[in-house]
N, C-alpha and C. Protein backbone atom coordinates (compact mmCIF):
# COMPACT_ATOMS: atom_id res chain seq x y z
N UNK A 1 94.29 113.84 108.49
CA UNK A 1 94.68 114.42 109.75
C UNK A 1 93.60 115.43 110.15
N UNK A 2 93.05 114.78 111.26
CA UNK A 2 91.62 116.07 111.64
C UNK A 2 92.16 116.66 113.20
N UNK A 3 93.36 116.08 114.24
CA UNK A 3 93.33 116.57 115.36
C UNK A 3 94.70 117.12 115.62
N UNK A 4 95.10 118.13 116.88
CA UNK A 4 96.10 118.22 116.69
C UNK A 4 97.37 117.16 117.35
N UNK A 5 96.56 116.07 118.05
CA UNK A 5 97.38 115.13 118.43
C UNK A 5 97.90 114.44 116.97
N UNK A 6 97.18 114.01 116.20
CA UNK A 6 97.61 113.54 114.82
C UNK A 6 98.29 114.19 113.86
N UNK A 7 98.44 115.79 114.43
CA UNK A 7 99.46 116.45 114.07
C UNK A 7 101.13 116.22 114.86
N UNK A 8 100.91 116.33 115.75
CA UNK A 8 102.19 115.72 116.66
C UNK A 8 102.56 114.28 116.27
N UNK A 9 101.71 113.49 116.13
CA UNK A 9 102.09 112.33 115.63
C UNK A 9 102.88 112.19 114.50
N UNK A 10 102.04 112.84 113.19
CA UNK A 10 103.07 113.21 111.91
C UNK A 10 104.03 113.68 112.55
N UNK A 11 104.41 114.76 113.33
CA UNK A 11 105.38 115.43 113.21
C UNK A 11 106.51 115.09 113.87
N UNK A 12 106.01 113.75 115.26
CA UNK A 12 107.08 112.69 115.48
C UNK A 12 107.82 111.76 114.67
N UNK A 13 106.53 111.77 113.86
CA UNK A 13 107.23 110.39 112.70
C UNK A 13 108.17 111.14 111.82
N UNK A 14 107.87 112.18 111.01
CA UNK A 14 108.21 112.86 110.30
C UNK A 14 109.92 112.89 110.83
N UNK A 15 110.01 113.33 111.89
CA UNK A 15 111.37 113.92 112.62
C UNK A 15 111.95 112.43 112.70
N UNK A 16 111.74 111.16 112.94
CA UNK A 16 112.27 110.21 112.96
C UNK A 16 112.93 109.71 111.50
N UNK A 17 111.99 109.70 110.57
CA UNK A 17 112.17 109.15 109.44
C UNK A 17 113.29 110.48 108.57
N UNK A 18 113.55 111.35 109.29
CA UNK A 18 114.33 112.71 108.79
C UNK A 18 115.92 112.64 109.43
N UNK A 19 115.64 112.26 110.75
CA UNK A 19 117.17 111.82 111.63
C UNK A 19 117.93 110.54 110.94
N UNK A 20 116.52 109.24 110.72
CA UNK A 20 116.91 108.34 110.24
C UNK A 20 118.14 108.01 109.02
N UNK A 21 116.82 109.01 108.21
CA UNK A 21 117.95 109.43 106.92
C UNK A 21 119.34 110.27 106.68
N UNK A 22 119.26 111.06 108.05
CA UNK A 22 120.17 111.99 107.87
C UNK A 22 121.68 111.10 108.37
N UNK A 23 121.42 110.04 109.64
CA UNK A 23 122.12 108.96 109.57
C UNK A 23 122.76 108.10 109.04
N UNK A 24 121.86 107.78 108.07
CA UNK A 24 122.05 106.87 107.22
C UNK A 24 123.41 107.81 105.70
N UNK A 25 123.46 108.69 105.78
CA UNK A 25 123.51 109.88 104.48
C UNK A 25 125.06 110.34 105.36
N UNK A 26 125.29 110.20 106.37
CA UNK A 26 126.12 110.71 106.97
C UNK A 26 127.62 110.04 107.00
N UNK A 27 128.10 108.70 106.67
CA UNK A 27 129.10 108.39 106.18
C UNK A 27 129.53 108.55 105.31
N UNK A 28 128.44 108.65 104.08
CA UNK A 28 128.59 109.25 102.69
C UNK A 28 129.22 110.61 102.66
N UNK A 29 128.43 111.37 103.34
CA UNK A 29 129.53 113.26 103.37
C UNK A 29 130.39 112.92 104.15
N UNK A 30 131.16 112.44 105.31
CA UNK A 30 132.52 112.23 105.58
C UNK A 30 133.20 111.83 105.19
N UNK A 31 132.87 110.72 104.22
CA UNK A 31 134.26 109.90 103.66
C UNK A 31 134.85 110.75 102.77
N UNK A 32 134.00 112.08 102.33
CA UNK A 32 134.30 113.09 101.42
C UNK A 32 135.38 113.93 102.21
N UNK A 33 135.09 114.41 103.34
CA UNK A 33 135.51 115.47 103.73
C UNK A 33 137.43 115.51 104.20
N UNK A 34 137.89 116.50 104.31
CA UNK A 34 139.47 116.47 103.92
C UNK A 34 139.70 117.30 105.86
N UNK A 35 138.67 118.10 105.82
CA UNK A 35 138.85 119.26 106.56
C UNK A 35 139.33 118.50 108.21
N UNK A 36 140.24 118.62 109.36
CA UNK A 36 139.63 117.25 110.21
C UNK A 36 139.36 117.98 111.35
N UNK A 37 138.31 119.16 111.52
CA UNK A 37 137.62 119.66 112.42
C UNK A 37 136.40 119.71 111.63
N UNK A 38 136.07 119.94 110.28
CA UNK A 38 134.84 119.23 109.74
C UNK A 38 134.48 117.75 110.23
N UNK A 39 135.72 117.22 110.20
CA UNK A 39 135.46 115.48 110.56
C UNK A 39 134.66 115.33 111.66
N UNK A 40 135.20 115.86 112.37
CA UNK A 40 135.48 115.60 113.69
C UNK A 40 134.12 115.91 114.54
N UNK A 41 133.38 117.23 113.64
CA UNK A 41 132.04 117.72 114.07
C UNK A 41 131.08 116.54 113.39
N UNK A 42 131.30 116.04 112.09
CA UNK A 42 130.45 114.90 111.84
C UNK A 42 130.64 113.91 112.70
N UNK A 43 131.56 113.20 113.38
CA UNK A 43 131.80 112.08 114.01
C UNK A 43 130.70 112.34 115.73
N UNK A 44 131.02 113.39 115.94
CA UNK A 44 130.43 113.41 117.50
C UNK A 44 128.51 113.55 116.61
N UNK A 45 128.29 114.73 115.66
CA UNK A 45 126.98 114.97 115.11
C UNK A 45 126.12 113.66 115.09
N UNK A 46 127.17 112.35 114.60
CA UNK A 46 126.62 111.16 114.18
C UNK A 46 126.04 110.31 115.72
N UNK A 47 127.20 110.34 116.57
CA UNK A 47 126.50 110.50 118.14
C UNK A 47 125.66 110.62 118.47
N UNK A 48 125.42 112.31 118.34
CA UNK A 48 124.19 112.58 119.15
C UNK A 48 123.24 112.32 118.09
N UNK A 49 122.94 112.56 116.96
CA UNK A 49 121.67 111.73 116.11
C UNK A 49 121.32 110.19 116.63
N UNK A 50 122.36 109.59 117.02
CA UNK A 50 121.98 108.12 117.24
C UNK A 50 120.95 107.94 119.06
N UNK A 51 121.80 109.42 119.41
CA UNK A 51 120.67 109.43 120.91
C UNK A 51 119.62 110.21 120.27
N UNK A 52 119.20 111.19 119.76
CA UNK A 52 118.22 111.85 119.22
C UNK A 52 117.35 110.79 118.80
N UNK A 53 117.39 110.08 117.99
CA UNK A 53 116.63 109.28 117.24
C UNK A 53 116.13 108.33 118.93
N UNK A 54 117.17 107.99 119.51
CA UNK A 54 116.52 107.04 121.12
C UNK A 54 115.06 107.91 121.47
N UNK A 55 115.76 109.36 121.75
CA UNK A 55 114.30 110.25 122.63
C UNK A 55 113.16 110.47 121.96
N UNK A 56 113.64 110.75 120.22
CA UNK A 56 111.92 110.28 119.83
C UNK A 56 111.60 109.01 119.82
N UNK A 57 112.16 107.62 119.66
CA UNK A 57 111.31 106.87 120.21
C UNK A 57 110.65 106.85 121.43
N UNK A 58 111.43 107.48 122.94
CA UNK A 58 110.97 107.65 123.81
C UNK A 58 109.85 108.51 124.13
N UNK A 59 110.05 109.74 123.17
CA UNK A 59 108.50 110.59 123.00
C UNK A 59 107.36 109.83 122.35
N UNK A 60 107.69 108.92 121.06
CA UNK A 60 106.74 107.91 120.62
C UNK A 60 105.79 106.98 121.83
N UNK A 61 107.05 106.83 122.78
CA UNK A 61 106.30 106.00 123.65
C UNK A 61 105.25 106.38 124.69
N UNK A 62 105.77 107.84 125.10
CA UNK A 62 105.03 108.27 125.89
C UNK A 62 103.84 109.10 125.41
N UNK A 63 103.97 108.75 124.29
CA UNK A 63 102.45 109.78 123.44
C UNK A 63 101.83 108.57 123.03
N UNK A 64 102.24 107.26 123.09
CA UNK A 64 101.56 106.06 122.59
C UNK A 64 101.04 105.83 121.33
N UNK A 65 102.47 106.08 120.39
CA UNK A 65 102.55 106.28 119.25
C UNK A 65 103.63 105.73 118.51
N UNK A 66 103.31 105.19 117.14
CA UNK A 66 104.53 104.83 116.57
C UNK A 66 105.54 105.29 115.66
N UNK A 67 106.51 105.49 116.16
CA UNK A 67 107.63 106.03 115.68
C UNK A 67 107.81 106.48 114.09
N UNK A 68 107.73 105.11 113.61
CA UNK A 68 107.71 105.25 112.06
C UNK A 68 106.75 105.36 111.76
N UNK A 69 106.26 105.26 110.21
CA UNK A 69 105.02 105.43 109.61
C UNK A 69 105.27 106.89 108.66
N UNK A 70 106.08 108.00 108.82
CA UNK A 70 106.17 108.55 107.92
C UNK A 70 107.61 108.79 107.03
N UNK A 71 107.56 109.08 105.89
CA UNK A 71 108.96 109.26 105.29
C UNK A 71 108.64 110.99 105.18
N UNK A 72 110.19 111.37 105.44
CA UNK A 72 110.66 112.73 105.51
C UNK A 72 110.93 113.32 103.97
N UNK A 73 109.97 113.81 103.24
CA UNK A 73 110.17 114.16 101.98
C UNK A 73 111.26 115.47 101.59
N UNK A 74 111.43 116.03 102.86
CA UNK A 74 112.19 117.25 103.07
C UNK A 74 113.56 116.64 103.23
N UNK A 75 114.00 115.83 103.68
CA UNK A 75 115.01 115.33 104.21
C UNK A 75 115.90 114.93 103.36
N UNK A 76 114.68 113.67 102.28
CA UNK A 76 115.02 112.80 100.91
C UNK A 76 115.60 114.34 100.11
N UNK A 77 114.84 115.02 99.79
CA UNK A 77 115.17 116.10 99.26
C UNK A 77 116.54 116.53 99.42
N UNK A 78 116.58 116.93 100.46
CA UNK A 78 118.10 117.80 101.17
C UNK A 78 119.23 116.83 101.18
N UNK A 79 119.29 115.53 100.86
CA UNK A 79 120.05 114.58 101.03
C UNK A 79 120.53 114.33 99.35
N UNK A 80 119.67 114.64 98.38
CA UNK A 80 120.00 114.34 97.31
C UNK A 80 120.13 115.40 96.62
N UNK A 81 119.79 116.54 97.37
CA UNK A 81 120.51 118.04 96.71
C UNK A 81 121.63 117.78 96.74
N UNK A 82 122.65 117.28 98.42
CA UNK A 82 124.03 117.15 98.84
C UNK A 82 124.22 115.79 98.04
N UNK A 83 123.88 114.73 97.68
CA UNK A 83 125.02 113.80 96.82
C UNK A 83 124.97 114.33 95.04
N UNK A 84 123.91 115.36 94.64
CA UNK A 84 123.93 115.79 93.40
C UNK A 84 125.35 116.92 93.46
N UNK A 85 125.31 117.44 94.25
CA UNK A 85 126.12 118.68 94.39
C UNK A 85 128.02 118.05 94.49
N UNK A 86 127.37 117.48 95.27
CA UNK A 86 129.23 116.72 95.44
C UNK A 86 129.48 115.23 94.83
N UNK A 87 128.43 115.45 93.66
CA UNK A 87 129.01 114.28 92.35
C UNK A 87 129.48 115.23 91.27
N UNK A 88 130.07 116.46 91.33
CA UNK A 88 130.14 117.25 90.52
C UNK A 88 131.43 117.67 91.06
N UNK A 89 132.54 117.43 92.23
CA UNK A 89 133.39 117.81 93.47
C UNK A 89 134.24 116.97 93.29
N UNK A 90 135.64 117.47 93.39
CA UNK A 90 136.38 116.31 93.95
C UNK A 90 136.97 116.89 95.48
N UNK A 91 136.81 115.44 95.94
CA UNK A 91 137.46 116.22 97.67
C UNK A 91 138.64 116.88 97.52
N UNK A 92 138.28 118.11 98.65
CA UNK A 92 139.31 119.16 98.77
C UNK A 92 138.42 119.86 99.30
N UNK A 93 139.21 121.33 99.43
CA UNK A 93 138.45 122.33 100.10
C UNK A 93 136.60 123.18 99.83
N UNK A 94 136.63 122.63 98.21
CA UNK A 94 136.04 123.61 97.80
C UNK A 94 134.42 122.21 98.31
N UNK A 95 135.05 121.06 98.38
CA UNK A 95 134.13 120.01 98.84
C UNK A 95 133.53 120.24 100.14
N UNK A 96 134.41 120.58 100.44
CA UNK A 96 134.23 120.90 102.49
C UNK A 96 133.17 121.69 102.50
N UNK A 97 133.51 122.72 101.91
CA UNK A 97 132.65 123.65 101.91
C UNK A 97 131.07 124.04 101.58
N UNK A 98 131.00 123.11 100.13
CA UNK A 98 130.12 122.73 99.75
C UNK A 98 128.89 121.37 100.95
N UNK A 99 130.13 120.92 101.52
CA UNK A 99 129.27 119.56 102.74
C UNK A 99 128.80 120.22 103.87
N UNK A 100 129.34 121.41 104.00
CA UNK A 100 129.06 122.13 105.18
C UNK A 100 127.73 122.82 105.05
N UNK A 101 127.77 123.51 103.96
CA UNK A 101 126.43 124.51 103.13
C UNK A 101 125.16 123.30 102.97
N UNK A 102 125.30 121.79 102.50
CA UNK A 102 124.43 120.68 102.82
C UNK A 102 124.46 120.58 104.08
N UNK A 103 125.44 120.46 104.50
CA UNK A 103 125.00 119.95 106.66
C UNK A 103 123.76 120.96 106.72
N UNK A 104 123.97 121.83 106.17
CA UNK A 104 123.51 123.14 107.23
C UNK A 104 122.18 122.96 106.86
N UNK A 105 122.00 123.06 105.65
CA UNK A 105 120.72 122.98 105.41
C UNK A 105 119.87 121.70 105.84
N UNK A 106 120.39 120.58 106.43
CA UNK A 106 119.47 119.87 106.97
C UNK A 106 119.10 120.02 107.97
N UNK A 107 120.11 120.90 108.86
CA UNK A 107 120.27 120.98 110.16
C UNK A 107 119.06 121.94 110.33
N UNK A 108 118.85 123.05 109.27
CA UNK A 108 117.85 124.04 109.46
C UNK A 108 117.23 123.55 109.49
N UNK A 109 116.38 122.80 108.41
CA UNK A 109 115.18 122.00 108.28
C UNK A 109 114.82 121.23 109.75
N UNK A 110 115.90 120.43 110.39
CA UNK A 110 115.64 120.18 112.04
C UNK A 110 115.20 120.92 113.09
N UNK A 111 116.09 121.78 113.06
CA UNK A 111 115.66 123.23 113.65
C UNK A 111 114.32 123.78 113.76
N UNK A 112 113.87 123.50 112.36
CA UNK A 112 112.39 123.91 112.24
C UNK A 112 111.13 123.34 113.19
N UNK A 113 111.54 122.32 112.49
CA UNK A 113 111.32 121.03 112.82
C UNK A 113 111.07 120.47 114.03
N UNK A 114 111.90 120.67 115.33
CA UNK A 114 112.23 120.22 116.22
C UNK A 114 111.23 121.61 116.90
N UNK A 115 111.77 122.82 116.85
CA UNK A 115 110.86 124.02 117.44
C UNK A 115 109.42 123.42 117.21
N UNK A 116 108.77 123.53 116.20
CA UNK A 116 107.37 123.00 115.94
C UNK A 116 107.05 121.97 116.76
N UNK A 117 108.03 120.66 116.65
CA UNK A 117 107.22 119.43 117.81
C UNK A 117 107.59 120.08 118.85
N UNK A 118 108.40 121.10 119.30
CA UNK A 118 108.70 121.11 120.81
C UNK A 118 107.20 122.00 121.39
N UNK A 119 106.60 122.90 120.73
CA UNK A 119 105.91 123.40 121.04
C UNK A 119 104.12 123.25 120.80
N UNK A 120 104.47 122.27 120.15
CA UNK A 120 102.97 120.94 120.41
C UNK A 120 102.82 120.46 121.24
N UNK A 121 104.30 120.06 121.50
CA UNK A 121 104.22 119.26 122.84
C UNK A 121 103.92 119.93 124.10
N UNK A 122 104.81 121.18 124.11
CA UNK A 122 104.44 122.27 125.75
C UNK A 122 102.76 122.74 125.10
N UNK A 123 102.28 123.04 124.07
CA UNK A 123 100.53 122.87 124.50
C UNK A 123 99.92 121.83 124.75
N UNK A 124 100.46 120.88 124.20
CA UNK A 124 99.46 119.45 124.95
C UNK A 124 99.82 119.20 126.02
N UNK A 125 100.67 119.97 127.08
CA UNK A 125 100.79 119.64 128.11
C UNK A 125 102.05 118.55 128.27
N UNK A 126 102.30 118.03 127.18
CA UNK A 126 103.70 117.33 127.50
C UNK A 126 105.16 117.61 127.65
N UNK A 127 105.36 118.03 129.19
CA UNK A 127 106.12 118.33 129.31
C UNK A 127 107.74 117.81 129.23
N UNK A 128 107.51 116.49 129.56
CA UNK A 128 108.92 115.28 129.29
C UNK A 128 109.00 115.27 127.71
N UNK A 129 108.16 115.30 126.67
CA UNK A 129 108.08 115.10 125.65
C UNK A 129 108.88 116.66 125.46
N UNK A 130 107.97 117.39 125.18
CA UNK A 130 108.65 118.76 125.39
C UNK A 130 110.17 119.31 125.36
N UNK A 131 110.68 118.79 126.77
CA UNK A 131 112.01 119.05 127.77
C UNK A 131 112.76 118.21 126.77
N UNK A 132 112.70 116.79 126.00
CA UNK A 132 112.88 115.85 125.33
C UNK A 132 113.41 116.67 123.93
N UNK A 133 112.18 117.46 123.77
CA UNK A 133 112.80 118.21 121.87
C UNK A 133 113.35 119.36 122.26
N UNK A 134 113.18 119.96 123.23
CA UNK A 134 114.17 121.10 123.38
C UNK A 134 115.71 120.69 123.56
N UNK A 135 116.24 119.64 124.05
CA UNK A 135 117.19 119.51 124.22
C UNK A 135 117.45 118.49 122.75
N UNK A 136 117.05 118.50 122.16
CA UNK A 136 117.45 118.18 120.67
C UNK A 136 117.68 119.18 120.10
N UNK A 137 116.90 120.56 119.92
CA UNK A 137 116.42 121.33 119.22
C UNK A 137 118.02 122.06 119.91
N UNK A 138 118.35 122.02 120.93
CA UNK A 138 119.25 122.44 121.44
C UNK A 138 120.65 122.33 120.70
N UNK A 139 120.51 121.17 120.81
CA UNK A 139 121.92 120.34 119.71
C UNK A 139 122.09 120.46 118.22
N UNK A 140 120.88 120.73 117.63
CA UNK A 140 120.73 121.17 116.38
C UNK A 140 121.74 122.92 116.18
N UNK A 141 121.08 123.53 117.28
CA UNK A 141 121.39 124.80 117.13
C UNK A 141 122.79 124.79 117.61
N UNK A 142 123.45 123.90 118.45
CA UNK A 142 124.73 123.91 118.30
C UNK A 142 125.85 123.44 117.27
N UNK A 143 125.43 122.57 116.56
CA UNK A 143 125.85 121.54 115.67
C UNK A 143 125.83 123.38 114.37
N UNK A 144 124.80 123.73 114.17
CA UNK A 144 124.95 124.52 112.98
C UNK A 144 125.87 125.99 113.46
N UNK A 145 125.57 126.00 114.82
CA UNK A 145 126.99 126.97 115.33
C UNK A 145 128.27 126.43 114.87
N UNK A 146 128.39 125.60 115.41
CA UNK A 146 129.97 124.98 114.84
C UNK A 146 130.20 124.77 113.69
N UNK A 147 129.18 124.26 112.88
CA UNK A 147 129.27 124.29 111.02
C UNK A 147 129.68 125.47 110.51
N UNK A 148 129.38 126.36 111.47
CA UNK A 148 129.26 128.30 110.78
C UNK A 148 130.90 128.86 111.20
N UNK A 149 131.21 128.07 112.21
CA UNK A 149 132.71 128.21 112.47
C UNK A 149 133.63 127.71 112.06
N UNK A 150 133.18 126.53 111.65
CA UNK A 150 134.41 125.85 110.51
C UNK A 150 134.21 126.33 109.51
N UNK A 151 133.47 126.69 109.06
CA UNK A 151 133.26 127.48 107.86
C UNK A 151 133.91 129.01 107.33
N UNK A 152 133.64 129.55 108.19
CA UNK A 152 133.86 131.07 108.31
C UNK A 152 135.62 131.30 108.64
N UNK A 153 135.92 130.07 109.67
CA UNK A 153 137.11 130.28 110.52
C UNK A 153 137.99 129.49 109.52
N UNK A 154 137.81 129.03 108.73
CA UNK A 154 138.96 127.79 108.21
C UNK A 154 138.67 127.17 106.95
N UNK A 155 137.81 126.94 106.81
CA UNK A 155 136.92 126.33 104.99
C UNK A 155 137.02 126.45 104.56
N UNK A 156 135.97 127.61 104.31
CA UNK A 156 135.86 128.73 103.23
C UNK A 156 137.07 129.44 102.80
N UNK A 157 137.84 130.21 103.60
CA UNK A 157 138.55 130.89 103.73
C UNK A 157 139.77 130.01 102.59
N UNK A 158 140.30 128.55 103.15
CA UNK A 158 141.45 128.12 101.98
C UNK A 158 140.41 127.37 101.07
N UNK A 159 139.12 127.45 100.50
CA UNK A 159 138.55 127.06 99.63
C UNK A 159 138.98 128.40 98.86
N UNK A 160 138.46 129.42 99.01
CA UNK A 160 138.79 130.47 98.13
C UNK A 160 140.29 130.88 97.95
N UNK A 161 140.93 130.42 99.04
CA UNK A 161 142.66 130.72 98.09
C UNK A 161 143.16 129.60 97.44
N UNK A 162 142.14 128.61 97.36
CA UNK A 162 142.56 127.67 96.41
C UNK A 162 142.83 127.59 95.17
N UNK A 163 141.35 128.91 94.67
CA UNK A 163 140.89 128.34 93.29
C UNK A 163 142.30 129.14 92.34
């Protein structure tokens, strides 16, 4: 990698092959979960990942670039922290809780993620590309709002009068 367009490029692919997985990983933590406003935030989450993943191909296209080509080593990571962690769980509260503390942390990693391409993109001048990850980057930051509220408001709370 010598330019910073070939940096945006990784960092399109990167974000694809990271949604991809997080997709793919995402029936696996629900079929766990007990909570059904946890559910309920995975079910719509799984939604908008499936349009997320559309607009970076659509940023792929308009940067004239291909989508795939990289695997998300951060992602693989964060995905097998959460099935190590809750092979040790049986569903219930203290599971929820534990899927939520994994959501989150992928979600950060997006977050990151998504800020960085968004702001490659507003210096290279791409502004649709741009307007494109902000309103991802957008949904990220809502998605981990609501994780922090089921959490705080309801989770956690009968996870710990469980034990």
């Amino acid at each position: 990698m010598k330019t910073m367009d070939e940096f945006m490029e990784h960092t399109i692919q990167d974000l694809y092959s990271a949604e991809q997985q997080a997709l793919e990983a995402m029936p696996e933590l629900s079929d766990m979960v007990q909570n059904e406003h946890l559910r309920q935030a995975f079910t719509v989450h799984q939604r908008e990942t499936e349009m997320q993943l559309q607009r970076l191909v659509q940023i792929a296209q308009q940067l004239g670039i291909d989508p795939e080509g990289e695997t998300c080593l951060a992602m693989q990571g964060l995905i097998e922290e959460a099935r190590d962690l809750l092979s040790q769980l049986e569903p219930g509260q203290l599971a929820d809780a534990a899927i939520i503390g994994a959501a989150q942390k992928m979600e950060h990693y997006e977050i990151a993620a998504y800020g960085t391409a968004r702001t490659l993109a507003q210096q290279a001048g791409q502004k649709q590309a741009a307007d494109l990850l902000e309103q991802t980057l957008n949904e990220e930051k809502a998605t981990d709002t609501k994780l922090t509220t089921i959490a705080t408001g309801e989770v956690n709370q009968q996870a710990a009068q469980s034990e």
